[in-house]
Protein backbone atom coordinates (compact mmCIF):
# COMPACT_ATOMS: atom_id res chain seq x y z
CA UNK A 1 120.64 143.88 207.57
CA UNK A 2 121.13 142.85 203.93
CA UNK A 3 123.62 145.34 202.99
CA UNK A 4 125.73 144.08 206.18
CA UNK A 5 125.03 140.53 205.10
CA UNK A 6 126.74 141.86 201.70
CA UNK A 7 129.91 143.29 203.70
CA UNK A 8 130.49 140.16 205.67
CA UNK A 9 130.22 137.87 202.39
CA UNK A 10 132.47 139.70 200.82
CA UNK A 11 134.99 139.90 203.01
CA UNK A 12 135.09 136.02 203.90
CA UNK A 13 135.07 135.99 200.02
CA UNK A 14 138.27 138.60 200.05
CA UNK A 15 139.83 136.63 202.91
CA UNK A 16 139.41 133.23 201.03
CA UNK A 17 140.87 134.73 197.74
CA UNK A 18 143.62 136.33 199.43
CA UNK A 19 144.68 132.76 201.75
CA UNK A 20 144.40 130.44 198.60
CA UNK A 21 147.00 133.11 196.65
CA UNK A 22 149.36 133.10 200.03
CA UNK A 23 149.19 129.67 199.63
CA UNK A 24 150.81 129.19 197.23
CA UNK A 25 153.92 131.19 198.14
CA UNK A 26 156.35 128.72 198.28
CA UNK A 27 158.19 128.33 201.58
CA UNK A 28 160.37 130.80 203.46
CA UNK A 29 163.14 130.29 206.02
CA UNK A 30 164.61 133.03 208.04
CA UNK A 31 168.37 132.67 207.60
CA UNK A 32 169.21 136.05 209.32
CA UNK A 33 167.39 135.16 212.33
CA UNK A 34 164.05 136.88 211.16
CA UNK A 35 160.62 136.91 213.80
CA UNK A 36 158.01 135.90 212.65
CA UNK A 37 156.52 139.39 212.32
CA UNK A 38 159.41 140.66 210.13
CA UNK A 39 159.11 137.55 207.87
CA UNK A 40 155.10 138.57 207.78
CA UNK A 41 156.44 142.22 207.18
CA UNK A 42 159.12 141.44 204.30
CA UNK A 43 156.35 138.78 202.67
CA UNK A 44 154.12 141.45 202.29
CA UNK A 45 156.54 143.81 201.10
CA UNK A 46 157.85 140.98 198.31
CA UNK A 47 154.14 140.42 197.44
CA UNK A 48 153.71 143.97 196.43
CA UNK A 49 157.03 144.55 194.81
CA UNK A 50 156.35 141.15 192.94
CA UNK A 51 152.73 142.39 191.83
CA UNK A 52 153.96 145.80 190.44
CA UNK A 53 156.97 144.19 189.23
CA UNK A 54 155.13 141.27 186.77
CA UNK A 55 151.80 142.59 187.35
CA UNK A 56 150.41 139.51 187.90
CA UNK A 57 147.80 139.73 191.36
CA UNK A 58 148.15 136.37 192.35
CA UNK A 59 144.86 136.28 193.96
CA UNK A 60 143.15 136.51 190.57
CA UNK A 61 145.80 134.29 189.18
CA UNK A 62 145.37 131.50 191.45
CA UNK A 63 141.99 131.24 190.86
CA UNK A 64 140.98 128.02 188.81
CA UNK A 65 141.07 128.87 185.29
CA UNK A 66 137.31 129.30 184.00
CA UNK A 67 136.11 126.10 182.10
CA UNK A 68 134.38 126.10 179.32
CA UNK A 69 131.38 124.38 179.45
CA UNK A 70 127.63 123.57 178.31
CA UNK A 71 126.49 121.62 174.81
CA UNK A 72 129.14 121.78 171.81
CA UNK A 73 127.04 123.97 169.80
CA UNK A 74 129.81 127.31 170.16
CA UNK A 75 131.12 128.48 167.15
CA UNK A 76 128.96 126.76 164.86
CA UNK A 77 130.61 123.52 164.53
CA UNK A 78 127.62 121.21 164.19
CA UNK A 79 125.66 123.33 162.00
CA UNK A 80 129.11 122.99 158.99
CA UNK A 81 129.31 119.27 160.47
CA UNK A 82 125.66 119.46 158.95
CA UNK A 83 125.89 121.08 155.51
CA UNK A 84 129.08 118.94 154.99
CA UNK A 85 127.54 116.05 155.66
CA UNK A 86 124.24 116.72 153.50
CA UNK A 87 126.66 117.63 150.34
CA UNK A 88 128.51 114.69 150.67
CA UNK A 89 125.46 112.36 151.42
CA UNK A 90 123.82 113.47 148.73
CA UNK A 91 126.41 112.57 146.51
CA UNK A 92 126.42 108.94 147.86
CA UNK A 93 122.85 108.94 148.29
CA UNK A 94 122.58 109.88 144.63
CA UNK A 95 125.52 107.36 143.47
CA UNK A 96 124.35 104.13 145.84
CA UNK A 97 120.78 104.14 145.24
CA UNK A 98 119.33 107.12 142.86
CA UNK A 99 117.74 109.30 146.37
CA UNK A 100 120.24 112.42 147.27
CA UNK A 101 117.79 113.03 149.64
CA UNK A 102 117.74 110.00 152.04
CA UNK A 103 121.71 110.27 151.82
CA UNK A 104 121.50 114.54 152.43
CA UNK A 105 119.63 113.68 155.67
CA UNK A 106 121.90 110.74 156.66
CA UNK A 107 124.83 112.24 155.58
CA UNK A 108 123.62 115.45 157.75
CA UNK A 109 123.23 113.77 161.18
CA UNK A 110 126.94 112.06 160.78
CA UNK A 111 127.96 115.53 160.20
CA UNK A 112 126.09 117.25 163.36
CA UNK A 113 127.55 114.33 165.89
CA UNK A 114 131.05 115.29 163.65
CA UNK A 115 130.36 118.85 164.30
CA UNK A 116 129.98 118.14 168.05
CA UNK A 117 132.83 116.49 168.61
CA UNK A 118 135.00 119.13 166.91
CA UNK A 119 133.29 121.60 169.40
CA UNK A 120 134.17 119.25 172.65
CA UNK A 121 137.84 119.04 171.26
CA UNK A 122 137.98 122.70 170.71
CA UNK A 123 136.73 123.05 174.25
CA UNK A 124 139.11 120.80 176.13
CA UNK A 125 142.07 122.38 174.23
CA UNK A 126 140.79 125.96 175.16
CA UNK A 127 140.31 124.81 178.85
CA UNK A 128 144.19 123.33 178.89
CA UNK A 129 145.53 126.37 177.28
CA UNK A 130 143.58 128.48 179.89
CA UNK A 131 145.17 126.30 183.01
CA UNK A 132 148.81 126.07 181.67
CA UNK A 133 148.62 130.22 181.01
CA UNK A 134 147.40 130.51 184.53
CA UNK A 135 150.08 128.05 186.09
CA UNK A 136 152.76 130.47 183.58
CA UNK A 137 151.41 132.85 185.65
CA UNK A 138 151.71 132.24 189.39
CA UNK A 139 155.43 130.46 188.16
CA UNK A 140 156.05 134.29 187.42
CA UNK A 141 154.84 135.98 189.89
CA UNK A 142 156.70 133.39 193.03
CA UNK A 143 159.52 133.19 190.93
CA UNK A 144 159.67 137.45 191.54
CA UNK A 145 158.57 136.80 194.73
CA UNK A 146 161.11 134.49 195.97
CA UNK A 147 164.26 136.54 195.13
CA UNK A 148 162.67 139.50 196.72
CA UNK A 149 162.81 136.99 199.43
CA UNK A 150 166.24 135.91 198.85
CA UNK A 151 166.94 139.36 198.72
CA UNK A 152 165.96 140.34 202.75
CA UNK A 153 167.94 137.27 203.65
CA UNK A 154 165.72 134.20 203.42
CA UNK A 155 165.60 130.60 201.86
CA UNK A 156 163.51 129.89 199.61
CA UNK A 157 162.47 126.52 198.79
């Protein structure tokens, strides 16, 4: 029962992945006076020409672009935020009132919350980098597809 559980799951999960790539074909006409079966036919046809062509699958491509996410600790941005911060609050410390120490520890929670925000920067500009590759992508791969198109006698729009 579980293993046909399994089957059924993933194909829903194949037949979901597959509709949101045909989706976002853009729109055919017939201009020859195509049925609907041979526009199915020549789609197809243009989808696998246009995936061997760019080798872009556009079902993996059209997938949202993963996000990274979680607490801004990655790549050790809070920890330098940290020893930066101690140095130079020691220095203060050490100038303003004769204690290093007071200004290290002050100075090294300004840097963490620095660090952190560094990290959450980082992130967002990974995570915009990662959409606008994956939109590069699909732009490819209809732009192939649509004058394979063009090219069995359609309008593409």
């Amino acid at each position: 029962m579980n293993a046909s559980i399994r089957m059924v799951t993933l194909s829903l999960s194949s037949l979901a992945l597959a509709a949101s790539a045909w989706a976002q074909y853009p729109p055919a006409y017939p201009s020859k006076g195509q049925s609907q079966q041979q526009q199915a036919t020549d789609s197809t046809a243009c989808r696998g020409w246009a995936q061997q062509t760019t080798g872009i699958d556009p079902a993996v491509a059209s997938q949202p672009a993963p996000q990274q996410t979680g607490p801004a600790v990655g790549g050790g941005q809070r920890a330098r935020g940290a020893v930066r911060g101690a140095a130079a609050g020691a220095v203060v410390g050490e100038v303003a009132n004769g204690d290093s120490g007071q200004g290290a520890k002050v100075g090294a929670t300004a840097g963490v919350v620095a660090g952190g925000a560094r990290a959450r920067q980082q992130k967002r500009a990974a995570n915009e980098s990662a959409k606008g590759a994956q939109q590069q992508s699909m732009a490819t791969f209809n732009s192939a597809w649509s004058t394979c198109m063009k090219g069995k006698g359609y309008t593409v729009g």
